[in-house]
Protein backbone atom coordinates (compact mmCIF):
# COMPACT_ATOMS: atom_id res chain seq x y z
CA UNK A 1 0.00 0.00 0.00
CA UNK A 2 1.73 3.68 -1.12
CA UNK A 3 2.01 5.89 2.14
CA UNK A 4 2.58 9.47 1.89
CA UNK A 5 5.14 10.16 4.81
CA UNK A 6 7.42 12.38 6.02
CA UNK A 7 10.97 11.86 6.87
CA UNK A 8 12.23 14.12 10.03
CA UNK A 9 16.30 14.00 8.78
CA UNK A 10 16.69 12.60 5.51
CA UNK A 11 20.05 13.84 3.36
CA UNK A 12 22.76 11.46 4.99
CA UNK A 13 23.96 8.27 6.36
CA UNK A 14 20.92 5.58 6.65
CA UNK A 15 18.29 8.73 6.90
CA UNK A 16 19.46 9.19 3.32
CA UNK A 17 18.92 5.35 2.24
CA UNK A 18 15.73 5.28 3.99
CA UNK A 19 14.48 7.67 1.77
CA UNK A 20 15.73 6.04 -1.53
CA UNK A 21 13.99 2.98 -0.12
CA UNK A 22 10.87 4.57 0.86
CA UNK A 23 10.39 6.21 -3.53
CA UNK A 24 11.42 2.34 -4.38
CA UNK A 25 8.43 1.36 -2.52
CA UNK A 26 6.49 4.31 -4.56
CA UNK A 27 5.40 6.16 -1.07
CA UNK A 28 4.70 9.60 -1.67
CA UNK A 29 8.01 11.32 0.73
CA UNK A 30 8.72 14.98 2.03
CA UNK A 31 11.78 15.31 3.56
CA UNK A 32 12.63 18.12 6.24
CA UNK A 33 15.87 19.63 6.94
CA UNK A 34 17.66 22.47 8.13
CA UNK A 35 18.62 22.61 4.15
CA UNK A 36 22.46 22.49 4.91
CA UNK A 37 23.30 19.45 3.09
CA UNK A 38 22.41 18.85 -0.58
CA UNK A 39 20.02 15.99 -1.28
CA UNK A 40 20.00 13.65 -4.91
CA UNK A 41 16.09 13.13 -5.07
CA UNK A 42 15.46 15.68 -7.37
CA UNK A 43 11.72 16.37 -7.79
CA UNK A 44 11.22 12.82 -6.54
CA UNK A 45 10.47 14.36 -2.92
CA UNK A 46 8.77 17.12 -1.49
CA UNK A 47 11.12 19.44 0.69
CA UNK A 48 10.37 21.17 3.88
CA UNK A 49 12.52 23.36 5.29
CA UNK A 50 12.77 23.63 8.84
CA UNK A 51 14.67 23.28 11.92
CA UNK A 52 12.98 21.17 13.92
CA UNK A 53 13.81 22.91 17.27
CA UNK A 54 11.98 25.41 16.34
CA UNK A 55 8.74 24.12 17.16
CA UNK A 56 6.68 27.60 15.84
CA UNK A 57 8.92 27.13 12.50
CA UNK A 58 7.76 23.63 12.41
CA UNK A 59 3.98 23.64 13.26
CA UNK A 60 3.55 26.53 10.76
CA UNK A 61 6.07 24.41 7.77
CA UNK A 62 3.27 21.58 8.73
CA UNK A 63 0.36 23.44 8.66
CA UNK A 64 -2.64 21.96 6.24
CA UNK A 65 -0.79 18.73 5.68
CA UNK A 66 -1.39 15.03 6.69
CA UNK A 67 1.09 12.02 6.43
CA UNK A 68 0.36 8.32 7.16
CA UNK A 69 3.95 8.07 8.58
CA UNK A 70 6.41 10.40 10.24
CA UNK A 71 10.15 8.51 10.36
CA UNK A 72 12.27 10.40 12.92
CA UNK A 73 15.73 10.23 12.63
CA UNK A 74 16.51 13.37 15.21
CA UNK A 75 14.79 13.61 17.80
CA UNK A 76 16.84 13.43 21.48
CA UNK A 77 14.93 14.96 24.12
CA UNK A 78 11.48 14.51 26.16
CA UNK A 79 10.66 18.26 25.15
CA UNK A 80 11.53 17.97 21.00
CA UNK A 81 9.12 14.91 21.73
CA UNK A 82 6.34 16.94 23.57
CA UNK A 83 6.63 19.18 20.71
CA UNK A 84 6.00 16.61 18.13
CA UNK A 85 3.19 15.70 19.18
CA UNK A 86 1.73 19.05 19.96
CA UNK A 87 2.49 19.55 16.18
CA UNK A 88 1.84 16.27 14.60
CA UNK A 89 -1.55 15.46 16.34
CA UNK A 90 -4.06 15.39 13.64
CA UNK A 91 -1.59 15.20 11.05
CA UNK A 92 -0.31 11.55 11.59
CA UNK A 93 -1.39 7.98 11.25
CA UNK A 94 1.75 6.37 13.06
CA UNK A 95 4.73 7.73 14.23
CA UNK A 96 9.32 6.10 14.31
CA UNK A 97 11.60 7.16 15.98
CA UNK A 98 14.96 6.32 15.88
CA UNK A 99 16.47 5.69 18.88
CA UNK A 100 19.30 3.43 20.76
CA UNK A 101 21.20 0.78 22.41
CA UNK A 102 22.64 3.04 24.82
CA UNK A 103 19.29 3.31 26.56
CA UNK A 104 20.90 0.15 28.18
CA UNK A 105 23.70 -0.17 30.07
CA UNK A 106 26.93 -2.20 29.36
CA UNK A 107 27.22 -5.60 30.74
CA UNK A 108 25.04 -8.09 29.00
CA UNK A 109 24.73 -9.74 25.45
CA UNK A 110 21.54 -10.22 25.29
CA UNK A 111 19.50 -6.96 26.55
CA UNK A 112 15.56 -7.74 25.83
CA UNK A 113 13.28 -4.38 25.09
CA UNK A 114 11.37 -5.06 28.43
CA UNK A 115 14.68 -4.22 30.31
CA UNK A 116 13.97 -0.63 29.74
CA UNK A 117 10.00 -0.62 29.24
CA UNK A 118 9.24 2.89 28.19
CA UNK A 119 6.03 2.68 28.31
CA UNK A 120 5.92 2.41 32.03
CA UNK A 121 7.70 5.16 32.54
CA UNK A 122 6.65 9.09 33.40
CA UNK A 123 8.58 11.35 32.44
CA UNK A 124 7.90 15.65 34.13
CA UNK A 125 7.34 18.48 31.99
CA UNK A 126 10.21 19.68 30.65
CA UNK A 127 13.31 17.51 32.39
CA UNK A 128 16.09 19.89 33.87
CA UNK A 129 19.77 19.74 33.11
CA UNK A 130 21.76 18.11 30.17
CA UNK A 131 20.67 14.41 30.15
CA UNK A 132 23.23 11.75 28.46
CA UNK A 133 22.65 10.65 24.66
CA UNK A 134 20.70 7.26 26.20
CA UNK A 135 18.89 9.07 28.92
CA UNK A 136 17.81 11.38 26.62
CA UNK A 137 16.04 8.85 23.95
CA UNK A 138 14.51 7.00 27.16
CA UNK A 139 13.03 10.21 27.76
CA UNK A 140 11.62 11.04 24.34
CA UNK A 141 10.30 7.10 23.58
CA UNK A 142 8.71 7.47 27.12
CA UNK A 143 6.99 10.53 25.77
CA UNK A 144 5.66 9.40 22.37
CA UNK A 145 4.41 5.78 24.29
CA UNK A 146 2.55 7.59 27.50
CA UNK A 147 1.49 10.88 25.75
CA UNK A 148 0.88 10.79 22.06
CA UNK A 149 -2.77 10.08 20.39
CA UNK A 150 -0.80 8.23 17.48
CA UNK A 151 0.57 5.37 17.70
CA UNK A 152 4.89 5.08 17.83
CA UNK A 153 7.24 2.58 17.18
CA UNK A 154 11.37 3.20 18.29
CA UNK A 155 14.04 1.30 16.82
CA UNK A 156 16.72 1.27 18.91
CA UNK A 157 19.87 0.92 17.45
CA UNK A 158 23.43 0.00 18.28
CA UNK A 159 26.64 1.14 16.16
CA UNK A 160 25.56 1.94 12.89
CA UNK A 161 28.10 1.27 10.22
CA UNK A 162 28.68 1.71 6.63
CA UNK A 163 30.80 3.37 3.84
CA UNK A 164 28.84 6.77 4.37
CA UNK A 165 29.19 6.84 8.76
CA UNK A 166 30.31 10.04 9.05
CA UNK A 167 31.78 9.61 13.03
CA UNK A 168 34.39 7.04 10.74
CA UNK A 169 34.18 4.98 13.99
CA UNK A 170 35.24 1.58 12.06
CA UNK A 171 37.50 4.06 9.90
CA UNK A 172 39.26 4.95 13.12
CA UNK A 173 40.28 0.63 13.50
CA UNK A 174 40.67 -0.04 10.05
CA UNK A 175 43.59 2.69 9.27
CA UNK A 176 45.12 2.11 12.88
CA UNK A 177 45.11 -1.43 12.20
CA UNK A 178 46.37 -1.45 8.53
CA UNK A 179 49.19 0.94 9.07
CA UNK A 180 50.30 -1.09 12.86
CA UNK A 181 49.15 2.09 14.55
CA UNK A 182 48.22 1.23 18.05
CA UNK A 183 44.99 2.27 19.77
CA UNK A 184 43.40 2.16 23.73
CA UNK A 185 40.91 0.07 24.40
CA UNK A 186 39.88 -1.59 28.52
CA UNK A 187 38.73 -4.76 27.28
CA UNK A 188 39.00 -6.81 23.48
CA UNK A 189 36.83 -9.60 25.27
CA UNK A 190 33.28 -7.32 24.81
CA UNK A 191 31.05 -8.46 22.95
CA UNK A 192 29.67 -6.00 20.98
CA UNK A 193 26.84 -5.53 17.76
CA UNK A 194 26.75 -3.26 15.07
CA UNK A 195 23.65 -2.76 11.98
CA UNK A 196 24.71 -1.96 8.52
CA UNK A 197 23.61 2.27 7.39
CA UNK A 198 20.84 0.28 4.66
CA UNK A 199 19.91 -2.51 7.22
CA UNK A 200 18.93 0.27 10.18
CA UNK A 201 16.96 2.23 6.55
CA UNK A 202 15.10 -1.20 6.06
CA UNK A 203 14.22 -1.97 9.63
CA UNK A 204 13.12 1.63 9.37
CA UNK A 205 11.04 1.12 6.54
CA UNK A 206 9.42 -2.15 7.92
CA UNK A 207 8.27 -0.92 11.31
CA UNK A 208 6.55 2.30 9.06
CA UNK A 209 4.59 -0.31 6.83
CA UNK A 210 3.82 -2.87 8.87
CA UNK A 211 2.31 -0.66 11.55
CA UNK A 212 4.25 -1.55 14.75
CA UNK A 213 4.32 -0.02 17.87
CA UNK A 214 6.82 0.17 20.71
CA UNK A 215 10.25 -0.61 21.24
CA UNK A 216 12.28 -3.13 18.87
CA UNK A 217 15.98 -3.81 18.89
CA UNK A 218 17.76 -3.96 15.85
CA UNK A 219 21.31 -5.23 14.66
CA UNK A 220 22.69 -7.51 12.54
CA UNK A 221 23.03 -11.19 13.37
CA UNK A 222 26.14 -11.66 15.73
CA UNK A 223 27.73 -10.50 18.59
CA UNK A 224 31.81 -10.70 18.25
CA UNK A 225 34.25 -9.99 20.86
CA UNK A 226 35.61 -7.38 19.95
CA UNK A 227 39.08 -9.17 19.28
CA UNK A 228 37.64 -11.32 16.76
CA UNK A 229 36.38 -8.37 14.86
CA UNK A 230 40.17 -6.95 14.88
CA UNK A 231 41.00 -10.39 13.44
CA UNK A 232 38.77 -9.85 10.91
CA UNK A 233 40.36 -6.16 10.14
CA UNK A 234 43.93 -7.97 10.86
CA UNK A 235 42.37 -10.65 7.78
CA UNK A 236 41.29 -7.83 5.36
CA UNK A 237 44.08 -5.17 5.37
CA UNK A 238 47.05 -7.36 6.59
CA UNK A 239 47.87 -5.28 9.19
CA UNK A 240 48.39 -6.11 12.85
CA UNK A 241 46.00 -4.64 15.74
CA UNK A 242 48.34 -3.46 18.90
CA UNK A 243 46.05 -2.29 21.74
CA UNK A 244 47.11 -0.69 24.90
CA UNK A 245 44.94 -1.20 28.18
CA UNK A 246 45.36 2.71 28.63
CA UNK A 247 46.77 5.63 27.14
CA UNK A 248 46.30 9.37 25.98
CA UNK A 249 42.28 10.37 25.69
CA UNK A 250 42.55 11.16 21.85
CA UNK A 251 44.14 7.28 21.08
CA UNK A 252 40.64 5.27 22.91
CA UNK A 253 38.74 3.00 20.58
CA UNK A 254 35.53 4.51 19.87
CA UNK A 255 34.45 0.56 20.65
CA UNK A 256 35.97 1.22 23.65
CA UNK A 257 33.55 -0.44 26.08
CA UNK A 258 34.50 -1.74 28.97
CA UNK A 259 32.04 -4.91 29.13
CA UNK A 260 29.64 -7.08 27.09
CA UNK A 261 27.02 -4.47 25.03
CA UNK A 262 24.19 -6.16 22.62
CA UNK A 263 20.79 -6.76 22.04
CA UNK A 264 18.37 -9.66 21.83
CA UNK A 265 16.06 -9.16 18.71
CA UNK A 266 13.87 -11.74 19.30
CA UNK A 267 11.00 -9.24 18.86
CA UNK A 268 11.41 -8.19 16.10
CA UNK A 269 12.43 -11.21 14.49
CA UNK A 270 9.45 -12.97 15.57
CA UNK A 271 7.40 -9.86 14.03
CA UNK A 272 8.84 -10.77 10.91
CA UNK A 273 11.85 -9.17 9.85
CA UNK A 274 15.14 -10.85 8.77
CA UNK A 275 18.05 -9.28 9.85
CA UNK A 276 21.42 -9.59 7.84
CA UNK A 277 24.38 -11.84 8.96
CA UNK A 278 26.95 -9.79 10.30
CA UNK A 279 29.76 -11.82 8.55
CA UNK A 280 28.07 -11.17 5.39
CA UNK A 281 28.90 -7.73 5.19
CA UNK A 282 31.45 -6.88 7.89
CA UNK A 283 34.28 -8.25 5.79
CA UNK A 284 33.33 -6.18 2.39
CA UNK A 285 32.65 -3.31 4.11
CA UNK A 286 36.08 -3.89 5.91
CA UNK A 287 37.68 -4.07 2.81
CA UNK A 288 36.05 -1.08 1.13
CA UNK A 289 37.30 1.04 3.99
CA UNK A 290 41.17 -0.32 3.96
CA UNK A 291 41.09 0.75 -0.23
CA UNK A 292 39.59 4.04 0.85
């Protein structure tokens, strides 16, 4: 069935597949954006341009229009989602939000949605002080669960990856690696997972069509210490990894955890989507990065 929907952050990384996924599909997209970065779609989408902070600037950009889904790809706080709703109410069949594995906390493989059940959770008017990047997405899914008329669905997330990642946090191994540059990290026994930049658009994408609501984790199949994944870097560029247990601030590992962090996605799984083996794209993307 063609939706018309409207993509919240659309013009890089997996925002930017989602939308060439979405016009595959033939759904009817408008994309808004600050406008800062230049977008390939052509007359294929509809543009609005906003900041979506501004929550006069938005409600007025919105005004007179109606979309069956609204994909969220930055939103961070409980008040940018109080806002949201205030100006999406009326104008919105179903609502997805992109959002985290670091609304759980290190030391398990296996972390199930219920772990963190937003939807239990009440969150006061307009939370005081800076809030960390996980706290902060707890605090907006709560939101959109308790509060909204619409239904929501959040995808949380752990590492995305992919040629286009612009915090180059698998860049950062890959060259360090390849050229026997050493790097700090507390513990190579983590496990750790990661979703491919066009998997996390297609997970995306599925939650919007199929309608689901609440939290579902998402990453690809497997959870690798994170030795064996600088094996696998050690396998594809022929370098040698050399990690130090501790060191300057600007040499840590951006993997740099300090115990087991991954997600069960038995949920979603069971709702019907297929995720991608790790090792079927981990190596190639691996490679692609040491050629860069």
């Amino acid at each position: 069935m063609t939706q018309n929907v409207l993509v919240l952050g659309g013009t890089r990384f997996f925002g930017r597949h989602l939308v060439e996924k979405l016009l595959e599909a033939g759904h009817s997209v408008t994309i808004a954006t600050r406008g800062n970065t230049e977008d390939p779609f052509g007359e294929q989408v509809n543009r609005i341009k906003v900041d979506r902070t501004d929550e006069t600037a938005l409600s007025v950009a919105v005004q007179g229009k109606n979309w069956d889904v609204v994909y969220d790809n930055i939103c961070y706080t409980a008040d940018e989602a109080r806002a949201a709703i205030r100006v999406f109410t009326g104008k919105v069949g179903h609502y997805v939000l992109t959002s985290t594995l670091a609304v759980y906390g290190v030391g398990s493989a296996d972390r199930k949605e219920e772990e963190v059940d937003t939807t239990a959770l009440e969150i006061a008017p307009s939370p005081v002080g800076q809030v960390s990047y996980g706290e902060g997405k707890i605090q907006a899914e709560a939101v959109f669960f308790r509060e909204a008329p619409f239904p929501a669905a959040a995808a949380r997330f752990p590492i995305v990856l992919g040629p286009n990642d612009y915090t180059k946090r698998l860049h950062f191994h890959v060259e360090r690696i390849k050229n026997g540059v050493s790097f700090v990290m507390p513990n190579t026994e983590a496990r750790i997972c990661f979703i491919h930049e066009e998997e996390a658009a297609d997970f995306l994408k599925w939650l919007g069509e199929t309608g689901q609501s609440g939290a579902f984790n998402a990453a690809s199949d497997g959870k690798p210490k994170l030795r064996e994944l600088f094996a696998m870097i050690d396998r594809e560029t022929g370098g040698s990894t050399i990690v130090l247990p501790e060191g300057p601030e600007g040499e840590a590992s951006p993997f740099g955890i300090e115990d087991d962090w991954a997600m069960d996605t038995t949920r979603a799984a069971k709702a019907g989507f297929v995720f991608r083996r790790l090792d079927d794209w981990m190596p190639e993307l691996i490679e692609h990065l040491a050629r860069g």
